[in-house]
N, C-alpha and C. Protein backbone atom coordinates (compact mmCIF):
# COMPACT_ATOMS: atom_id res chain seq x y z
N UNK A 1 0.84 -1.17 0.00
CA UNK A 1 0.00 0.00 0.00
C UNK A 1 0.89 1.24 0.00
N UNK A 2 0.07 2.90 -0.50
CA UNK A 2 1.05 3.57 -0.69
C UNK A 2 1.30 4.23 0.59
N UNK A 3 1.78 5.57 0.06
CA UNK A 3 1.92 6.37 1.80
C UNK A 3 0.45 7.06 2.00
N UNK A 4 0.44 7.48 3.17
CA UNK A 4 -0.87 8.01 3.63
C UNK A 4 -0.18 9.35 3.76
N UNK A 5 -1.28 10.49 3.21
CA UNK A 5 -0.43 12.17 3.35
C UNK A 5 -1.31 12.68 3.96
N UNK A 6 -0.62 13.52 4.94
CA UNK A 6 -1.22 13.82 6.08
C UNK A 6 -1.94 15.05 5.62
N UNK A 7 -3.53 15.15 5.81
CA UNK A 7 -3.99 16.56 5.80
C UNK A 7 -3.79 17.44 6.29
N UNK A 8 -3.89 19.08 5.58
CA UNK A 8 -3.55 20.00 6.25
C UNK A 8 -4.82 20.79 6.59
N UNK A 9 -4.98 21.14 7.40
CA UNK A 9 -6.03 21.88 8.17
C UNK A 9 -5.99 23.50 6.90
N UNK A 10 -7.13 23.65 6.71
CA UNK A 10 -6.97 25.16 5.69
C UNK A 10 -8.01 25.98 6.39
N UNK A 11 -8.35 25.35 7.95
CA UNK A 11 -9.35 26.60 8.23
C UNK A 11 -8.37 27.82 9.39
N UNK A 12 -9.18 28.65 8.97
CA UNK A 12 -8.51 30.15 9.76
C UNK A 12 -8.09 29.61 11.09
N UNK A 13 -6.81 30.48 11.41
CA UNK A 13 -6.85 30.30 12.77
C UNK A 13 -8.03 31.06 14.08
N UNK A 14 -8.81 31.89 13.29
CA UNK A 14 -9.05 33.49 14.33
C UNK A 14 -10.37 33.07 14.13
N UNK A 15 -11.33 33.40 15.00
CA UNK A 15 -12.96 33.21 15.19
C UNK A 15 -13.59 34.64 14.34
N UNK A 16 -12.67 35.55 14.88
CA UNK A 16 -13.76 36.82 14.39
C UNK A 16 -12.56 37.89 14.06
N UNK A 17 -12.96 38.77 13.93
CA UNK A 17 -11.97 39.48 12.54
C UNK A 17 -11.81 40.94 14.01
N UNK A 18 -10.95 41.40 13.71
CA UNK A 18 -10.40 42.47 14.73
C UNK A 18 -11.81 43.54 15.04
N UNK A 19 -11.46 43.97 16.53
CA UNK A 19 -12.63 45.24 16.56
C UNK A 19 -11.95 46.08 15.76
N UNK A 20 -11.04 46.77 15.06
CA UNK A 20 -10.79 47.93 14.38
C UNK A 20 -11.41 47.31 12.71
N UNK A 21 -11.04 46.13 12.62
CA UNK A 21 -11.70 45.38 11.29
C UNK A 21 -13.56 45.67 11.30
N UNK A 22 -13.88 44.97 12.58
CA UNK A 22 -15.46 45.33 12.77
C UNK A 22 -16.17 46.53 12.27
N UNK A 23 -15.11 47.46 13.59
CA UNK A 23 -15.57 48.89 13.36
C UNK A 23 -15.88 49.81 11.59
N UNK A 24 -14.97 49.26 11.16
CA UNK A 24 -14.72 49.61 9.18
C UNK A 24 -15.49 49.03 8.61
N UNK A 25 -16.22 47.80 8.82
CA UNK A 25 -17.37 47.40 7.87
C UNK A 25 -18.22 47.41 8.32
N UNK A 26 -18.95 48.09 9.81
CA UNK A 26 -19.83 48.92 10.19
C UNK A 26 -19.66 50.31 9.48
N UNK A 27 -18.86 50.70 9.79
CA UNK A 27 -19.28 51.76 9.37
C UNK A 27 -19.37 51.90 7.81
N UNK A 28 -18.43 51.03 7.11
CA UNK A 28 -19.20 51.07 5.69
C UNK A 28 -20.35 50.27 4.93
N UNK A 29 -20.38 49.81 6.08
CA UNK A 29 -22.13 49.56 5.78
C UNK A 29 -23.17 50.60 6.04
N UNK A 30 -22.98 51.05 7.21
CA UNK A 30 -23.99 51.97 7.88
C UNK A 30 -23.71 53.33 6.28
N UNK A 31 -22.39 53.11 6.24
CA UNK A 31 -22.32 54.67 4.92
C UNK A 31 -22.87 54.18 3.45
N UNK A 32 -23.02 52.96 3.08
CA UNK A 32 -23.60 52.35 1.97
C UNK A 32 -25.17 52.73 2.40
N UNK A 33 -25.60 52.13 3.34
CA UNK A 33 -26.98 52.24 4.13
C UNK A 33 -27.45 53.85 3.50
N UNK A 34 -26.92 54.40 3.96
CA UNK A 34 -27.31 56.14 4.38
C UNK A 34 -27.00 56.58 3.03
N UNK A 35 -26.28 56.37 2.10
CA UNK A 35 -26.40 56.30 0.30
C UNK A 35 -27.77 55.97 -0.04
N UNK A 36 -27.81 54.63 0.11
CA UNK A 36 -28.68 54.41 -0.50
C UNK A 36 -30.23 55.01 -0.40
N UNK A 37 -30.57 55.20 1.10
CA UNK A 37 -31.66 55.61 1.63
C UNK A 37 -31.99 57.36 0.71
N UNK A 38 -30.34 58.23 0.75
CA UNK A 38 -30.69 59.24 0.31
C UNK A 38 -30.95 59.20 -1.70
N UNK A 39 -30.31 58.34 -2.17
CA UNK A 39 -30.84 57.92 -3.40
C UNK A 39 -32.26 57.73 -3.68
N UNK A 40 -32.94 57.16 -2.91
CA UNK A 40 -34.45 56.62 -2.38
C UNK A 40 -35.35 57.97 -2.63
N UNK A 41 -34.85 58.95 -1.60
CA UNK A 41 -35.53 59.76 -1.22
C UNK A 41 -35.52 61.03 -2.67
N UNK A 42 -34.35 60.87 -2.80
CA UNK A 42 -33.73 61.73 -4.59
C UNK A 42 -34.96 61.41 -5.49
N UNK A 43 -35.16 60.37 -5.60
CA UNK A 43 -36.10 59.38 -6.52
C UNK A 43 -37.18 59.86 -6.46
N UNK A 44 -37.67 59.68 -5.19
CA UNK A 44 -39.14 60.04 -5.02
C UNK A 44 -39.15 61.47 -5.10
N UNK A 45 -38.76 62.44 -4.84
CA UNK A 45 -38.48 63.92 -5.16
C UNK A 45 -39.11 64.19 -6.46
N UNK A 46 -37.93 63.30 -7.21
CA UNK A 46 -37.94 63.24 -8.53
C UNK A 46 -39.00 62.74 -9.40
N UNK A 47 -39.74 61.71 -8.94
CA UNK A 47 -40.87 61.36 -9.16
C UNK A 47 -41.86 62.57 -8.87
N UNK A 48 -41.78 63.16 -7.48
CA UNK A 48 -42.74 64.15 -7.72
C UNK A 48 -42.68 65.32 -8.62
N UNK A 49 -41.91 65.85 -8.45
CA UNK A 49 -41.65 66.62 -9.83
C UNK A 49 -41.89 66.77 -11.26
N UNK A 50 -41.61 65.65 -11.73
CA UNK A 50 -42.37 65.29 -13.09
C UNK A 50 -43.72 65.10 -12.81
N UNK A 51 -44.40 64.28 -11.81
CA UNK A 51 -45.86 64.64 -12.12
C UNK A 51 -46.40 66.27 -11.69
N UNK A 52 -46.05 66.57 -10.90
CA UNK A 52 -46.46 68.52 -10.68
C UNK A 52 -45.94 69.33 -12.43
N UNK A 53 -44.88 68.42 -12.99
CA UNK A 53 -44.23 69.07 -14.39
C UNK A 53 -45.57 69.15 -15.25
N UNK A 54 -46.12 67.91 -15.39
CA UNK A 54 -47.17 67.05 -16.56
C UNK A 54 -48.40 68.11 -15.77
N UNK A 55 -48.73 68.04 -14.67
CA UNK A 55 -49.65 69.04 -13.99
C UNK A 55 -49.82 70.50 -14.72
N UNK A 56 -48.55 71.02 -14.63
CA UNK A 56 -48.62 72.78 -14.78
C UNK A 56 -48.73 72.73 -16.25
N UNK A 57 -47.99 71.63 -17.19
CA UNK A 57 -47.65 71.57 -18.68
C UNK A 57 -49.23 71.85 -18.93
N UNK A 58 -50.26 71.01 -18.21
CA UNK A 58 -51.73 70.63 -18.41
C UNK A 58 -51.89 71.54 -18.78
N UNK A 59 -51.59 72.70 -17.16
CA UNK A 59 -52.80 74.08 -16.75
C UNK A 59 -52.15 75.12 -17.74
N UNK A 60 -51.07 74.70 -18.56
CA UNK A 60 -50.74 75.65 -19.51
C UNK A 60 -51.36 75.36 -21.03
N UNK A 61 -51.86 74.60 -21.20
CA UNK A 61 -52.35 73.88 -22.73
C UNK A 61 -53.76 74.16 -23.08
N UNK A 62 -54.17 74.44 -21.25
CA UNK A 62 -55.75 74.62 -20.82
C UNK A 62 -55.74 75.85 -21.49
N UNK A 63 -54.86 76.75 -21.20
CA UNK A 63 -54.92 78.39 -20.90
C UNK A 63 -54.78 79.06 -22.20
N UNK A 64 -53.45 78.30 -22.99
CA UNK A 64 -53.52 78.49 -24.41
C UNK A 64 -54.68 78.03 -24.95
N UNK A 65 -55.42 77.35 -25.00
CA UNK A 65 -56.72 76.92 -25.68
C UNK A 65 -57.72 77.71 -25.13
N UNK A 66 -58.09 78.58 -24.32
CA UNK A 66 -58.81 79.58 -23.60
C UNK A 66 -58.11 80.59 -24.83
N UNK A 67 -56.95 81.36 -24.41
CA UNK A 67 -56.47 82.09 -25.13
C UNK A 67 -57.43 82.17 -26.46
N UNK A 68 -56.51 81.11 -27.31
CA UNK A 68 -56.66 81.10 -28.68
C UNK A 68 -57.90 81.12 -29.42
N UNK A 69 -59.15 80.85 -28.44
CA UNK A 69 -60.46 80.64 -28.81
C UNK A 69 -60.94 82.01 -28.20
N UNK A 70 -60.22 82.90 -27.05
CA UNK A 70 -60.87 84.16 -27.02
C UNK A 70 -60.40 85.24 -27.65
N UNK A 71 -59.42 85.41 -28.07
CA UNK A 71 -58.58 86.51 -28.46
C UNK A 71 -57.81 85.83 -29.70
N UNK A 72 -58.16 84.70 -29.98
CA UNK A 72 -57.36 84.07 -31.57
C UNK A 72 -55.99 83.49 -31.64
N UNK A 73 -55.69 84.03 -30.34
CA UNK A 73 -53.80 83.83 -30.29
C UNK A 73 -53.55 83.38 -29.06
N UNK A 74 -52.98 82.48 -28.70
CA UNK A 74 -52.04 82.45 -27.45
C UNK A 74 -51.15 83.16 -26.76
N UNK A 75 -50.63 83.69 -27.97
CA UNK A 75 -49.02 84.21 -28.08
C UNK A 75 -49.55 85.85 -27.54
N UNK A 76 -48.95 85.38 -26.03
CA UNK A 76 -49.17 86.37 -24.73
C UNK A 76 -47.94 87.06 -24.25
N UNK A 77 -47.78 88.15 -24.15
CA UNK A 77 -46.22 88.40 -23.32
C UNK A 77 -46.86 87.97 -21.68
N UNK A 78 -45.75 87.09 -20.70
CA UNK A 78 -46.25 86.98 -19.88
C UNK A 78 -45.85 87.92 -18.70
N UNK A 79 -45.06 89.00 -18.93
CA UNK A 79 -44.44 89.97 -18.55
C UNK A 79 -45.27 91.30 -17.95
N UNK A 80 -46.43 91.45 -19.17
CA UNK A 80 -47.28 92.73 -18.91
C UNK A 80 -48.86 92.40 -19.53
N UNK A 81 -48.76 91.00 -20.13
CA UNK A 81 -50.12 90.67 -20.49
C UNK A 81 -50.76 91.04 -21.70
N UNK A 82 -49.76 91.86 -22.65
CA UNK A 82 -50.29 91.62 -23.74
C UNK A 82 -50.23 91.29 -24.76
N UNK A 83 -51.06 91.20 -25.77
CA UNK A 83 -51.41 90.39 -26.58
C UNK A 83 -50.60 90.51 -28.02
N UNK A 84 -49.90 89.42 -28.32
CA UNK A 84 -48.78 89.67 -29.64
C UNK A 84 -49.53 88.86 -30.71
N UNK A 85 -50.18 89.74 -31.25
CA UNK A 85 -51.01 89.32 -32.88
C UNK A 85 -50.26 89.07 -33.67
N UNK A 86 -50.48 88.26 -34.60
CA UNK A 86 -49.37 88.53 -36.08
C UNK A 86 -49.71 89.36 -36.88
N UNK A 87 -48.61 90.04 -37.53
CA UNK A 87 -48.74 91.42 -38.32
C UNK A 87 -49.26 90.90 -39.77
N UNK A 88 -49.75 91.25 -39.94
CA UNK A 88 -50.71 91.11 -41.36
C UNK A 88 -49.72 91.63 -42.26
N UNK A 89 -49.39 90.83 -43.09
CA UNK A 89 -48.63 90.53 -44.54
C UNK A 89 -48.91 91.05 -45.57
């Protein structure tokens, strides 16, 4: 029979990884954490925004079509309120 080879043990010597080791992937977790949460919150911002956008775009499409059916034109200075006709050709 041949030789018998002795196994070598390949597990760690150490149970748990240093408190200064701990402390660093707490805290870059807790700083991944607090990323992400403010990404979250970016989002939803952002989400609101575009719908208040699509909102005002509305109350402006409303106003031009008021316009254009009372006075013929849209085309308003919005500065002093009045009314820019086209010059007859």
């Amino acid at each position: 029979m041949g030789k018998v080879k002795k196994m070598v043990d390949l597990k760690p010597k150490a149970e748990k990884i240093t408190e200064e080791q701990l402390e660093q992937l707490q805290t870059a977790v807790n700083d991944n954490n607090t990323v992400q949460f403010h990404i979250g919150a970016l989002e939803f911002q952002k989400y609101e925004m575009i719908h208040k956008q699509v909102a005002t775009k509305s109350k402006m499409l409303e106003l031009q079509a008021i316009f254009s059916k009372e006075y013929g034109t849209f085309d308003v200075n919005i500065n002093d309120g009045s009314i820019n006709y086209a010059k007859d050709e």
